[in-house]
Protein backbone atom coordinates (compact mmCIF):
# COMPACT_ATOMS: atom_id res chain seq x y z
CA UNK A 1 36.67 173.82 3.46
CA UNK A 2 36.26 172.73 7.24
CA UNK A 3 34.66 175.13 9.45
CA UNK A 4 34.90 175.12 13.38
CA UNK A 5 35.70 172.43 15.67
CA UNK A 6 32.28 170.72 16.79
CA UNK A 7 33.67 168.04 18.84
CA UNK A 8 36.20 166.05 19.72
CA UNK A 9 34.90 162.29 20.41
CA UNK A 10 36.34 160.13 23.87
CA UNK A 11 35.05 156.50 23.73
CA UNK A 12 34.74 155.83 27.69
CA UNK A 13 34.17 152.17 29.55
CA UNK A 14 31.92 153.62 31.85
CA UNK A 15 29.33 156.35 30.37
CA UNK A 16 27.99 157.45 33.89
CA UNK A 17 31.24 157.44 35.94
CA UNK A 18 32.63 159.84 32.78
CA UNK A 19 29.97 161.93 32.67
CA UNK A 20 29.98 162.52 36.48
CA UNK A 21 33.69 163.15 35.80
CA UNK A 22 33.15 166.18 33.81
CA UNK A 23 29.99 167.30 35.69
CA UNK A 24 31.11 166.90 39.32
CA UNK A 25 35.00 167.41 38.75
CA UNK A 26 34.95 170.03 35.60
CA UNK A 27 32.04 171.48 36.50
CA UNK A 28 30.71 171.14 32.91
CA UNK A 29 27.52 170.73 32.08
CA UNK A 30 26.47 167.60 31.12
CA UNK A 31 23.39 166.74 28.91
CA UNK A 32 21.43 163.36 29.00
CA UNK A 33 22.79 160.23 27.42
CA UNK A 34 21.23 159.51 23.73
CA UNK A 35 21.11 155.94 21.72
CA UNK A 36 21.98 156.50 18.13
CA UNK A 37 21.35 153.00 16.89
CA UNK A 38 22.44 153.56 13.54
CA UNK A 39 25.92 154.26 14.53
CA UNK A 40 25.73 151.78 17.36
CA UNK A 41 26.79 154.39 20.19
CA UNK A 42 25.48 155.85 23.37
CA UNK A 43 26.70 159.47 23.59
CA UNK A 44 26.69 161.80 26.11
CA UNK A 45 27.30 165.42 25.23
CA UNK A 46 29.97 168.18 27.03
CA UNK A 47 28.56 171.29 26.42
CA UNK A 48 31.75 173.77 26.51
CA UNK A 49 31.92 177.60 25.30
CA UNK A 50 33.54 177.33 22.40
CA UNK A 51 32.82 173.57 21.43
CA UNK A 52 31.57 170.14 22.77
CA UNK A 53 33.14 167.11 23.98
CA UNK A 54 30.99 163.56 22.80
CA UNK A 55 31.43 160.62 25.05
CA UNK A 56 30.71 157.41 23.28
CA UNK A 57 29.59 154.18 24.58
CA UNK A 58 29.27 151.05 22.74
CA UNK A 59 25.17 150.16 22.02
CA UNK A 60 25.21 146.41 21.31
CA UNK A 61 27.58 144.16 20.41
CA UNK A 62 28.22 145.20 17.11
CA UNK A 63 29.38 149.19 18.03
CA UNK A 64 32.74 150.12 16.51
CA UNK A 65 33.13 151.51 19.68
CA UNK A 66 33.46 148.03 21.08
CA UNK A 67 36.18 147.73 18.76
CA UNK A 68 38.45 150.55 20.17
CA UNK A 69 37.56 149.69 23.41
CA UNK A 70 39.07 146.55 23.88
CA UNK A 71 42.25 147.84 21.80
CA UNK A 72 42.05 150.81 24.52
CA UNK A 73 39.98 149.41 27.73
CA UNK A 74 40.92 153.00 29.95
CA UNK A 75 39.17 154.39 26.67
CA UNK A 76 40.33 157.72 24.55
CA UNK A 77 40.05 159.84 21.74
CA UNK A 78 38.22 158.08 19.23
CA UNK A 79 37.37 161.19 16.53
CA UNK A 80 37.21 164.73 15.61
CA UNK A 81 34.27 166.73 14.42
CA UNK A 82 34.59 169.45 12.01
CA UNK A 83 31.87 171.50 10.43
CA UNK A 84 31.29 172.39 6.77
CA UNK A 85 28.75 173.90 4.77
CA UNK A 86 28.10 171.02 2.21
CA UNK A 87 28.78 167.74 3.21
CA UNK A 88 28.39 166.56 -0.06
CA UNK A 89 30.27 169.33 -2.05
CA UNK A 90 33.40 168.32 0.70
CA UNK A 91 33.17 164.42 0.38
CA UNK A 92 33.41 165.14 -3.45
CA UNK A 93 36.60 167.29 -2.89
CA UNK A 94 38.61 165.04 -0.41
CA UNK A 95 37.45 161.82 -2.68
CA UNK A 96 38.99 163.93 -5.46
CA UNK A 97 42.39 164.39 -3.56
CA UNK A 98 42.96 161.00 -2.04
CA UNK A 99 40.64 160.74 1.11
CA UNK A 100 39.06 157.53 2.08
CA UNK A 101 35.04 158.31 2.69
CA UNK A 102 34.23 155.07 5.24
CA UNK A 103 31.08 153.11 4.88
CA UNK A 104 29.67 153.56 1.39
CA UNK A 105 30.19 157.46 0.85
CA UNK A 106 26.88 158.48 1.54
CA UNK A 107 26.10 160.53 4.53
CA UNK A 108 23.96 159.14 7.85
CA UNK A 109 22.26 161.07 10.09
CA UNK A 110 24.27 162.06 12.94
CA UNK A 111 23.65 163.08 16.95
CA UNK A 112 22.83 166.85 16.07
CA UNK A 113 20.22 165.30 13.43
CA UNK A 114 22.31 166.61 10.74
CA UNK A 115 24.45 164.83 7.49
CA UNK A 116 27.76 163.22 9.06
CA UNK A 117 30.84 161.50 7.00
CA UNK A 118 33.79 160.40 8.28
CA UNK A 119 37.25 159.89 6.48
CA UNK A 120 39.82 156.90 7.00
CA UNK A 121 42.16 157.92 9.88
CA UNK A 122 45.49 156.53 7.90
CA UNK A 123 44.87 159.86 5.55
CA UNK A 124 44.86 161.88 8.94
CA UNK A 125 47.69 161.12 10.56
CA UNK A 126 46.56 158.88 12.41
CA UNK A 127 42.92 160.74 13.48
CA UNK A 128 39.30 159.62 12.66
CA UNK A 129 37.55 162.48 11.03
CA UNK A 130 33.74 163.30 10.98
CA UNK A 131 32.30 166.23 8.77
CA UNK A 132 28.85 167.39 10.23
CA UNK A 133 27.09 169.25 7.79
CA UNK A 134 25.84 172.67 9.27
């Protein structure tokens, strides 16, 4: 069902400082910062060869990000990304098997502009999961 790995998500206190990190120490390169209001985030992507790495920053004072920030204040892995062919065909499969859909099932808009879900970390050991539909 899942598809690649399309990012693994690092909630970070300090967008600009992190984003220099991986631009000035990893020599990475580093796009712009982008406000996705719905999901209450700032992210900045990684672009890397064979995936990306999303740096999220709370946007208001409402941003689950805030959340896991002040549980975590040096900041860490807050998600993974996998890709699948239809988002809704998937949600309907994991539903079927046990998986928690968060929110209210349907899919938002994500960063790439595409259909995102994501599924209860308790049923992932632990691990938020977002499905990007591709």
């Amino acid at each position: 069902m899942i598809g690649r790995l399309n990012h693994v998500a690092i909630a970070v206190p300090d967008l600009a400082a992190a984003a220099d990190q991986y631009r000035n120490t990893l020599g990475a390169t580093v796009r712009a910062p982008q406000d996705e209001p719905d999901h209450g985030v700032t992210v900045v992507f990684i672009e890397l060869p064979n995936t990306k790495i999303e740096l999220l920053y709370p946007l208001g004072d409402n941003s689950p990000i805030k959340g896991f920030l002040d549980k975590n204040p040096s900041g860490g892995i807050h998600h993974m990304c996998f890709e699948v062919e239809d988002i809704l065909a998937a949600r309907d499969t994991l539903k079927a098997q046990g998986a928690r859909v968060l929110g209210d099932g349907e899919p938002k808009i994500g960063a790439h502009g595409k259909p995102v879900l994501f599924l209860h970390p308790k049923d992932f050991n632990g691990c938020l999961i977002e499905l990007e539909q591709v």
